[in-house]
Protein backbone atom coordinates (compact mmCIF):
# COMPACT_ATOMS: atom_id res chain seq x y z
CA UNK A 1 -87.74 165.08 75.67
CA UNK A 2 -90.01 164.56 78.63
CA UNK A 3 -88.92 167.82 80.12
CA UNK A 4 -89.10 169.93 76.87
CA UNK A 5 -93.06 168.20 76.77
CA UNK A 6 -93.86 169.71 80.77
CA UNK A 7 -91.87 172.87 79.93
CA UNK A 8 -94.40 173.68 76.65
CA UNK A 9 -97.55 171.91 78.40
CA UNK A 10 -97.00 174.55 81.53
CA UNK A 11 -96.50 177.24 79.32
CA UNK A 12 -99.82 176.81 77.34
CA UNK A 13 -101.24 176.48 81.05
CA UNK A 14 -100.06 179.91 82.22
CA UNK A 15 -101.01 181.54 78.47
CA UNK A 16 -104.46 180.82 78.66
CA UNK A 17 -104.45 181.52 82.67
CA UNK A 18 -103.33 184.75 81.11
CA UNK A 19 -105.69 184.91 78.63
CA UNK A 20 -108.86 184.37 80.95
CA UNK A 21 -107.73 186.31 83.98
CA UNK A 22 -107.24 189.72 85.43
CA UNK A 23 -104.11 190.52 83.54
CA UNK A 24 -102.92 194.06 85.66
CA UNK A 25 -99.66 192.40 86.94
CA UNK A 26 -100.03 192.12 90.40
CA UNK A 27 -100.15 189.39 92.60
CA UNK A 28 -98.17 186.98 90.83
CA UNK A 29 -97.36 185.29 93.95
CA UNK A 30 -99.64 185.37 97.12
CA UNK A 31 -99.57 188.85 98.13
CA UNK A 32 -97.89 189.45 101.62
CA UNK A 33 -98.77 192.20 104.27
CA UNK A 34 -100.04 193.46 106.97
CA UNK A 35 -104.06 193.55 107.95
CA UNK A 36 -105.35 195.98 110.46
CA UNK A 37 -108.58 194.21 111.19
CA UNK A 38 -108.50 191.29 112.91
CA UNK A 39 -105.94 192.50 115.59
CA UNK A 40 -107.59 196.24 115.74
CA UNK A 41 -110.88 195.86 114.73
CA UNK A 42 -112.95 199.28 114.31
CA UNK A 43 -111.25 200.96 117.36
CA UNK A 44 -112.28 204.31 117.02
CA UNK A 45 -111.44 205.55 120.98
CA UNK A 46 -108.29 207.45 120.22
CA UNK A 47 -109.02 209.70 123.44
CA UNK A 48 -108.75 206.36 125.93
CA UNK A 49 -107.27 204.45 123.81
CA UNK A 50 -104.48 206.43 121.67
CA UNK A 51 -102.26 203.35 121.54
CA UNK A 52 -104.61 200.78 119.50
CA UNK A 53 -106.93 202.90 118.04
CA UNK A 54 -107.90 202.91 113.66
CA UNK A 55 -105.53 206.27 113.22
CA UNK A 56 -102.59 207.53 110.83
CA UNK A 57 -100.49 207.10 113.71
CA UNK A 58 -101.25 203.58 114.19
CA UNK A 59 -100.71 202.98 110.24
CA UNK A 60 -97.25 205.07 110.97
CA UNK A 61 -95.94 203.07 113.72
CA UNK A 62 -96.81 199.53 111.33
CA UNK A 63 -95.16 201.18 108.47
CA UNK A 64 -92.01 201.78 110.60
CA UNK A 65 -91.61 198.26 111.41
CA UNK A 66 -92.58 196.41 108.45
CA UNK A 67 -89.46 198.99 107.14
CA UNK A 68 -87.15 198.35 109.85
CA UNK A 69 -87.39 195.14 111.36
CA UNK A 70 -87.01 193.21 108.50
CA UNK A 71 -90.51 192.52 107.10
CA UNK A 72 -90.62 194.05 103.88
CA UNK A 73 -87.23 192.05 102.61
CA UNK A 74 -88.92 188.93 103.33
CA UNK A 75 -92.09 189.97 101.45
CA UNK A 76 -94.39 191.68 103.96
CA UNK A 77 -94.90 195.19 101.60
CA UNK A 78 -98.75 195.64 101.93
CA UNK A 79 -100.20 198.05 104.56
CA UNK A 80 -103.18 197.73 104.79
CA UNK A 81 -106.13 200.00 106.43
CA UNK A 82 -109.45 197.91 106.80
CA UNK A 83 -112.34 199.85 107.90
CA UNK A 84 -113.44 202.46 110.01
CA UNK A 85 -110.95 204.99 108.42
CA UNK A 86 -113.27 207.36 106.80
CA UNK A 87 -115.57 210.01 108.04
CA UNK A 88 -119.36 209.23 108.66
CA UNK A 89 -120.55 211.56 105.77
CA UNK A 90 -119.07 212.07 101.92
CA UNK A 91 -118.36 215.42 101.65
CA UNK A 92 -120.80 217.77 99.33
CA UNK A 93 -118.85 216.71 95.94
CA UNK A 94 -119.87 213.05 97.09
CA UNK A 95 -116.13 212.30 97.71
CA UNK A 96 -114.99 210.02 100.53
CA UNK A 97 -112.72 211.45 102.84
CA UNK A 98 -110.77 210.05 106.21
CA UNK A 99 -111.79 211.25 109.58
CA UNK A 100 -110.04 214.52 110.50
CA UNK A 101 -109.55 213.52 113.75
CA UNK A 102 -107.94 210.16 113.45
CA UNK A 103 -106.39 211.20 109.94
CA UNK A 104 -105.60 215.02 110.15
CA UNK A 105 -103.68 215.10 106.90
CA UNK A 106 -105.67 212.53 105.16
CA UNK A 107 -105.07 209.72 103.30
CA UNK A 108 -102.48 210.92 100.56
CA UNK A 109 -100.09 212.19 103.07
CA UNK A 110 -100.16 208.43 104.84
CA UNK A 111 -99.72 206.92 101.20
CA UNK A 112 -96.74 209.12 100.72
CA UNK A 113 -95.55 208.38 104.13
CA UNK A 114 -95.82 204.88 102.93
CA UNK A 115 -94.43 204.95 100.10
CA UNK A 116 -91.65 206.56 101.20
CA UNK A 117 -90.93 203.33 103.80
CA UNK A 118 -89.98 201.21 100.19
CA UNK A 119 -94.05 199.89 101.22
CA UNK A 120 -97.48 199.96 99.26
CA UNK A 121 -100.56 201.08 101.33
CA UNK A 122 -104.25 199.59 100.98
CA UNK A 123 -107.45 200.74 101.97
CA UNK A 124 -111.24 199.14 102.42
CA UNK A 125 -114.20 200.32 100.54
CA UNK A 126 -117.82 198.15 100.63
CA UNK A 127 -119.53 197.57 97.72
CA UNK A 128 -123.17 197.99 100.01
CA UNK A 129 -124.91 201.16 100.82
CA UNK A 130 -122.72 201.01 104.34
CA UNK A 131 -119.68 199.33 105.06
CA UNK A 132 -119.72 196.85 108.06
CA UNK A 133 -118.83 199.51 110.59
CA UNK A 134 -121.32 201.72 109.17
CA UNK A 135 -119.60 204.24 107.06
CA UNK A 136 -120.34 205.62 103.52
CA UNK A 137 -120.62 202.60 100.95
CA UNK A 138 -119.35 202.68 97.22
CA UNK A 139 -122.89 201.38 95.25
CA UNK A 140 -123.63 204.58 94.07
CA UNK A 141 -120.09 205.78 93.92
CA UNK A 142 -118.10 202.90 92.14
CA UNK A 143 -116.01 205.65 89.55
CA UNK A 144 -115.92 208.68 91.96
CA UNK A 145 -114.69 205.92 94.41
CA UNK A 146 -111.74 204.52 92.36
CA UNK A 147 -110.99 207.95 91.26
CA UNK A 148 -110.47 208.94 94.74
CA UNK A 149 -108.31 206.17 95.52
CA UNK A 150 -105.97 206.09 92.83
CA UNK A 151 -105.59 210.04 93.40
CA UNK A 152 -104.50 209.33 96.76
CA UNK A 153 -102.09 206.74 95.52
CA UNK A 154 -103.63 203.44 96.92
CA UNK A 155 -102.03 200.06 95.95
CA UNK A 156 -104.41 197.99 96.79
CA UNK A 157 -108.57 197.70 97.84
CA UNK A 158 -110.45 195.92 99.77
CA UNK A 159 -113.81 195.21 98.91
CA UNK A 160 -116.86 194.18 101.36
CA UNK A 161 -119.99 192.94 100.64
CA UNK A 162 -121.79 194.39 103.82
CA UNK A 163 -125.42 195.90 103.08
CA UNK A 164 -125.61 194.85 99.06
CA UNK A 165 -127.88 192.34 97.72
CA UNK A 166 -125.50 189.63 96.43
CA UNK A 167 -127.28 189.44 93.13
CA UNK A 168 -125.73 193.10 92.37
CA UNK A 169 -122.44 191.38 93.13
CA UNK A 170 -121.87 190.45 89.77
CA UNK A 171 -121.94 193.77 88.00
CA UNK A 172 -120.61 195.56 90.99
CA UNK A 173 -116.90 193.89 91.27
CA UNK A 174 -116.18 194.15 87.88
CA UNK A 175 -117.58 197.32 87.28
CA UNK A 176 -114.79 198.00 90.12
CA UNK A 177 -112.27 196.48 88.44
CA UNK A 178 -113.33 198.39 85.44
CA UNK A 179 -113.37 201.64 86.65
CA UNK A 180 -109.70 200.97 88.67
CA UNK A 181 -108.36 200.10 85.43
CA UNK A 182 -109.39 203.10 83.70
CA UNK A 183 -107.28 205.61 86.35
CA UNK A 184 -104.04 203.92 84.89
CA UNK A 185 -102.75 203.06 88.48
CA UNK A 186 -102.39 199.74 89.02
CA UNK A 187 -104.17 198.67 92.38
CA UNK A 188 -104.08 195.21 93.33
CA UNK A 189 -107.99 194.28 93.94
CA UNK A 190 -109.37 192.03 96.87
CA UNK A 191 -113.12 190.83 96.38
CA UNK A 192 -115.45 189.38 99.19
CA UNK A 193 -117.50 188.36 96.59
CA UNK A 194 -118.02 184.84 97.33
CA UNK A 195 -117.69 185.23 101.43
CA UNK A 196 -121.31 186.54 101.05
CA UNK A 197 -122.49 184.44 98.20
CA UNK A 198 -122.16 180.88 100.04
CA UNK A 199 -118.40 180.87 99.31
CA UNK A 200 -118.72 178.12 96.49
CA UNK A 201 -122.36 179.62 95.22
CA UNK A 202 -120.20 182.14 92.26
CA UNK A 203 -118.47 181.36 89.04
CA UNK A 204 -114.84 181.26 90.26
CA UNK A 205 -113.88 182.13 86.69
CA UNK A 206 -115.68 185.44 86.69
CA UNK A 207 -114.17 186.22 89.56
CA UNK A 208 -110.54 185.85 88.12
CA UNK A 209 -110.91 187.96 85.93
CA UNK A 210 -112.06 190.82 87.98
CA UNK A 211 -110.21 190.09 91.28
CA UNK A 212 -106.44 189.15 92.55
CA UNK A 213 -107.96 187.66 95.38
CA UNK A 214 -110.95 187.12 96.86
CA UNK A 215 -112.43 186.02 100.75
CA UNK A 216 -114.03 182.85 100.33
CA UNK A 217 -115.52 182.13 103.62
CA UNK A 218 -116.03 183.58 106.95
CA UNK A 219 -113.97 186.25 109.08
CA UNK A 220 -110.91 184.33 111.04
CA UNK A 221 -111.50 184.96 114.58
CA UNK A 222 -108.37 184.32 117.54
CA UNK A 223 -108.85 180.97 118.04
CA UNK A 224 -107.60 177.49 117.00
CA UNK A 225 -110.85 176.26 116.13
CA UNK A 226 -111.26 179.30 113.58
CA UNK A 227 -108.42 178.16 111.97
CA UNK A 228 -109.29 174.46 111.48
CA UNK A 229 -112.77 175.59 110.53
CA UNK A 230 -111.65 177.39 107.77
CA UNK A 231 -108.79 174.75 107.03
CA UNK A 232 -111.64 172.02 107.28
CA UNK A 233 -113.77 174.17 104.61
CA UNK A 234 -110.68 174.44 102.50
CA UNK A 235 -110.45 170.99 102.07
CA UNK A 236 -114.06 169.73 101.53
CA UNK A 237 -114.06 172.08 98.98
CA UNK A 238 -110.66 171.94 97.37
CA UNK A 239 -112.08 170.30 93.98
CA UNK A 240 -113.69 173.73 93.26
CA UNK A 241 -110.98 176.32 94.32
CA UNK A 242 -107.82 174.59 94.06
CA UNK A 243 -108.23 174.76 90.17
CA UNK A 244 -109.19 178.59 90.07
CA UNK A 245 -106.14 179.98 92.39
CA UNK A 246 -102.55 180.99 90.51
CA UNK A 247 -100.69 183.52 89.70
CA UNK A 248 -102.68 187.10 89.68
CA UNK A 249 -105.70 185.10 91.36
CA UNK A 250 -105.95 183.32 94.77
CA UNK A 251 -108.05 181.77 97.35
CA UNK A 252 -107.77 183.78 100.55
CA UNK A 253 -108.66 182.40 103.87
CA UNK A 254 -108.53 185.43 105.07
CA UNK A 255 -105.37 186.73 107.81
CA UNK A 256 -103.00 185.45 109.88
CA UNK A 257 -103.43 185.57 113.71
CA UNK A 258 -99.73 184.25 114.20
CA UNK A 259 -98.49 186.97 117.41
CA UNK A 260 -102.14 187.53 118.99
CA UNK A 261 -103.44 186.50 121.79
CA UNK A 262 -105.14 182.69 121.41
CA UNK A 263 -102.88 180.50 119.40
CA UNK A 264 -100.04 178.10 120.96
CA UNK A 265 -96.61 177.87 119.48
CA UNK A 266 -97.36 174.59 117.29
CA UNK A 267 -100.62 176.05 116.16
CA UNK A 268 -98.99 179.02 114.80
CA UNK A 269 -96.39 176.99 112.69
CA UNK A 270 -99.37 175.33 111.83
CA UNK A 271 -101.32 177.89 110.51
CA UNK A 272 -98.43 179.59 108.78
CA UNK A 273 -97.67 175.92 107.24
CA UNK A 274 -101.20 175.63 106.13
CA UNK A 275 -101.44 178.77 104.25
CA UNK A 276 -98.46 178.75 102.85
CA UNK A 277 -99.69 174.97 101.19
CA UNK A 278 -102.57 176.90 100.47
CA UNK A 279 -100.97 179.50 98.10
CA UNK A 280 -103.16 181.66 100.30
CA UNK A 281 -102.32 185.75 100.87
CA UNK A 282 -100.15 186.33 103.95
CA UNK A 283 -101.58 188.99 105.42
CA UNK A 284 -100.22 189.05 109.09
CA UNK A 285 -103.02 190.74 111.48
CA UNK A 286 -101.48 191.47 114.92
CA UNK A 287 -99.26 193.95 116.53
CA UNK A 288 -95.80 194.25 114.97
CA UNK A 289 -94.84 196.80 117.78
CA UNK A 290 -94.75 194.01 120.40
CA UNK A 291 -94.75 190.48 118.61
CA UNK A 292 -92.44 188.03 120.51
CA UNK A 293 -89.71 186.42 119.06
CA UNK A 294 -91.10 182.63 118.86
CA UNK A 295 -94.26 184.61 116.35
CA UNK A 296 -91.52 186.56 114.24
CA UNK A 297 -89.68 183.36 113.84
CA UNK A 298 -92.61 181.81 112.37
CA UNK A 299 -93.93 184.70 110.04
CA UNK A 300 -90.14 185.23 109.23
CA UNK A 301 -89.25 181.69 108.45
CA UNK A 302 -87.54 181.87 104.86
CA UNK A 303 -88.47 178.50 103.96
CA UNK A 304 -92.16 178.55 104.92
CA UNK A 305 -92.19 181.72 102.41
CA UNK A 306 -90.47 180.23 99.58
CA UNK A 307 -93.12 177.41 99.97
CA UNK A 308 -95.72 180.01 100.16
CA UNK A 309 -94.23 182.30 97.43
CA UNK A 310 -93.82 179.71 94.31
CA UNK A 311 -93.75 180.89 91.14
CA UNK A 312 -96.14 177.97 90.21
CA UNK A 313 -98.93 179.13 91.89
CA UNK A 314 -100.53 175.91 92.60
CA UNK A 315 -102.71 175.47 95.81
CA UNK A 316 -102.58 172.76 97.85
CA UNK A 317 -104.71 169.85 98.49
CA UNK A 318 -105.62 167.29 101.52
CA UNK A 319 -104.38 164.16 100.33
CA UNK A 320 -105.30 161.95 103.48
CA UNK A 321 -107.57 162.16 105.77
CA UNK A 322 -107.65 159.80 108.55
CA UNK A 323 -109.36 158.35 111.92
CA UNK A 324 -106.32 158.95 113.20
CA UNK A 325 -107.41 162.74 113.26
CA UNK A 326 -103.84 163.09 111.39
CA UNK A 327 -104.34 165.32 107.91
CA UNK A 328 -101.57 165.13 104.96
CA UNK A 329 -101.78 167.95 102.75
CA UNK A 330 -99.35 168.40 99.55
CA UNK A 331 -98.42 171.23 97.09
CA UNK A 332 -96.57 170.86 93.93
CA UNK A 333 -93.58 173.43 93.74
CA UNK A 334 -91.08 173.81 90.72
CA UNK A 335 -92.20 172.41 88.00
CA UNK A 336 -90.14 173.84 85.37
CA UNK A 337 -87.96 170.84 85.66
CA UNK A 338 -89.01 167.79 87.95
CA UNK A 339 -91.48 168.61 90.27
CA UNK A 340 -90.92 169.22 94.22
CA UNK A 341 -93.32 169.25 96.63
CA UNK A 342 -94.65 170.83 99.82
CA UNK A 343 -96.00 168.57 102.40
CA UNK A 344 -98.06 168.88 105.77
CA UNK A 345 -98.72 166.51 108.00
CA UNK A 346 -101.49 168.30 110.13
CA UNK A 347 -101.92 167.04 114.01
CA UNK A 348 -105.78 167.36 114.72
CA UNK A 349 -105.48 165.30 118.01
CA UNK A 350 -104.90 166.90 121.56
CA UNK A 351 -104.22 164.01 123.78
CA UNK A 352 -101.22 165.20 125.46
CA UNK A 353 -98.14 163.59 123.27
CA UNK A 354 -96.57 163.80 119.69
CA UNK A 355 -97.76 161.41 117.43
CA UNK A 356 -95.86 159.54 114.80
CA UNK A 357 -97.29 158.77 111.24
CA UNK A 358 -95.39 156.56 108.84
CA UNK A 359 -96.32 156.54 104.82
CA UNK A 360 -94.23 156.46 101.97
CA UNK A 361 -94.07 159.04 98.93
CA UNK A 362 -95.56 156.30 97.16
CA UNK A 363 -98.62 157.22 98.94
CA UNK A 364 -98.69 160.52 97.87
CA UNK A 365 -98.66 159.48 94.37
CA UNK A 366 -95.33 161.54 94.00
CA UNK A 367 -93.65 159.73 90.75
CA UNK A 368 -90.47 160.24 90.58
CA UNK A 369 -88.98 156.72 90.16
CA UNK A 370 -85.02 157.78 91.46
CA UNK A 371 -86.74 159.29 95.10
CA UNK A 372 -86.44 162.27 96.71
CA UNK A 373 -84.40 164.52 99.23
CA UNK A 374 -86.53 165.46 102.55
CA UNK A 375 -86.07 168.49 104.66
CA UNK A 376 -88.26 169.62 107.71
CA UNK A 377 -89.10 173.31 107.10
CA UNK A 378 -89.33 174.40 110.33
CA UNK A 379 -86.06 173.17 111.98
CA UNK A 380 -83.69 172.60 109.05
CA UNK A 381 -83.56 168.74 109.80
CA UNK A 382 -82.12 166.64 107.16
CA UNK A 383 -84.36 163.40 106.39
CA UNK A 384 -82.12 161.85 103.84
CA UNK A 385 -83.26 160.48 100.41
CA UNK A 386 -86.65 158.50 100.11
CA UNK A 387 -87.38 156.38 97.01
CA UNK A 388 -91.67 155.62 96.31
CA UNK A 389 -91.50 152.40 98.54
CA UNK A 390 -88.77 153.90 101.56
CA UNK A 391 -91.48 154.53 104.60
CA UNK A 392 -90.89 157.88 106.22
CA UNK A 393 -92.12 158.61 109.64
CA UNK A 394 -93.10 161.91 111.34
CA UNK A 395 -93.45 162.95 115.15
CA UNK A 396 -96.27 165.69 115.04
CA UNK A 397 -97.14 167.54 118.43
CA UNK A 398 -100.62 168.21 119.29
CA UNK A 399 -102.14 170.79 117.31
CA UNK A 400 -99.03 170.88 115.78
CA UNK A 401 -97.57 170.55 112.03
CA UNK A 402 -94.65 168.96 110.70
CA UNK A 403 -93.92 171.19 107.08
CA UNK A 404 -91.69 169.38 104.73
CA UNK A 405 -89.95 170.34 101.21
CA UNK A 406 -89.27 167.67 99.14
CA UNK A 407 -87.22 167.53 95.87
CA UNK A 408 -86.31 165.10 93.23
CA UNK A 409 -82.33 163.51 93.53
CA UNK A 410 -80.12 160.64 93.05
């Protein structure tokens, strides 16, 4: 009986999520990718700098190994351009077109190379009268815009909010999403909406029903301390966007710099922990031509994704925060029959040593009264079974993570 009460309670959940969301059919899980901007910015040199510059052949050479080296099985089926692609002027129909130097066969012939890879391609437009790299904006051009798109077979857009007044942000998404709808191809839509309107400043329930996803707060730079920032902000704010993210609308902290340049080992597991707890978009942002091994084990790690990809949809929430500097975060998982759950236990010290943090389930407020099983994500190790009042104890390395599944048994 109890189950057959969660099973119907759940399902009147998701109906009216339905009901009062974008309802195009995308993004019922996190959507999972690939990013161009974080790792290649607005590159434009492709005379000095052929290799890393914003060109089809860069977008080529990503497709090729999101295709072939195992990416795209695991999830990773978004390419996506970010900005700097098109030509400084529309042309004299007012259409938007992609540099002819950088792009000689345009943007169609990329989408078709794509496509042809078993991937989807995205692009970046701006809402503003400019994008951020100063390129043609969409104000004026909203229809012609998604018209051009969709002709060229896009899967998915990127909005910015560079050079618009944010009051015109509320007519100007879902007139977007509006005219997108009305080509008949369905595009998966990313908003920036509330990045530029104080990240909690908008009604989170307008936005789901206009936008998949949406950036909440600033760009992620390649550094730790841009990833804790935005973790921190997460968290202090949690009562506000943890309700509004599931399935065909999510929170998104924006990429993951797992394979660049700044982050150690443990905070890479720990980022890709934290956004997968965070039902965020995994949207990987570095250099898939020359990642190492120990970043394509993390961004590969089955587990993490299952975590990430739930059918639930549920985000994650800080559950402790201590002096300790030692943050537990949890994530209900499953909960078509017993719930499971996903918990991180967050290192936010860096004195040299792991640390070890005891609790017990109980302290979670996890309620299952016969205990549960307890797995480490990362490295497969078997915990055993934990009833509500068994303590548990965790050794966490210095900016580090410990990621654990837990699931209801005898």
């Amino acid at each position: 009986m109890w189950k057959a009460v969660v099973t119907a309670a759940v399902a009147f959940v998701l109906l009216f999520c339905r009901s009062s969301t974008l309802d195009n059919g995308l993004a019922r899980t996190p959507p999972m990718g690939w990013l161009a901007w974080e790792r290649f910015r607005c590159n434009v040199d492709c005379v000095d700098d052929p290799y890393n510059c914003i060109s089809e052949e860069l977008f080529m050479q990503m497709a090729d190994r999101l295709a072939e080296d195992g990416w795209k099985e695991l999830g990773y089926n978004y390419l996506n351009i970010d900005d700097c692609w098109m030509s400084m002027d529309r042309d004299e129909q007012g259409n938007l077109y992609a540099n002819k130097t950088r792009f000689p066969n345009g943007i169609k012939k990329l989408a078709d190379y794509v496509h042809s890879k078993g991937l989807k391609l995205g692009i970046y437009l701006d809402f503003g009268t400019h994008t951020c790299g100063g390129y043609p904006g969409s104000i004026k051009y909203l229809q012609k815009d998604a018209e051009t798109i969709a002709g060229w077979g896009i899967d998915m857009l990127k909005m910015d909010g560079c050079y618009a007044n944010v009051s015109d942000m509320s007519w100007g998404y879902p007139d977007m999403e509006m005219y997108m709808n009305k080509t008949g191809r369905p595009i998966l839509f990313s908003c920036s909406w509330p990045a530029y309107a104080g990240g909690i400043k908008v009604d989170y329930s307008v936005l789901a029903k206009h936008c998949n996803a949406w950036r909440n707060y600033d760009d992620i730079q390649d550094s730790w301390d841009s990833v804790t920032h935005i973790i921190d902000w997460f968290g202090d704010n949690q009562d506000v966007l943890a309700p509004v993210a599931g399935p065909g609308h999510w929170n998104d902290p924006d990429m993951l710099i797992v394979g660049d340049y700044s982050l150690s080992y443990e905070e890479s597991k720990a980022q890709m922990a934290m956004w997968a707890i965070l039902a965020a978009p995994l949207f990987m942002s570095n250099d898939l031509r020359s990642i190492s091994p120990e970043a394509r084990s993390i961004l590969m790690n089955k587990e993490v994704i299952r975590i990430s990809q739930d059918s639930l949809g549920m985000q994650g929430r800080r559950v402790i925060k201590g002096e300790d500097k030692i943050e537990v975060w949890t994530r209900e998982l499953d909960v078509t029959f017993l719930p499971s759950y996903g918990i991180a236990f967050l290192n936010r010290r860096a004195d040299g040593e792991p640390y070890n943090y005891t609790l017990t389930l109980g302290d979670l407020k996890f309620q299952y009264m016969m205990g549960y099983a307890v797995e480490d994500v990362f490295t497969g190790h078997q915990y055993g079974h934990y009833d509500l009042y068994r303590e548990l104890t965790v050794s966490i390395d210095p900016n580090g993570v410990v990621l654990l599944y837990a699931y209801p048994s005898k």
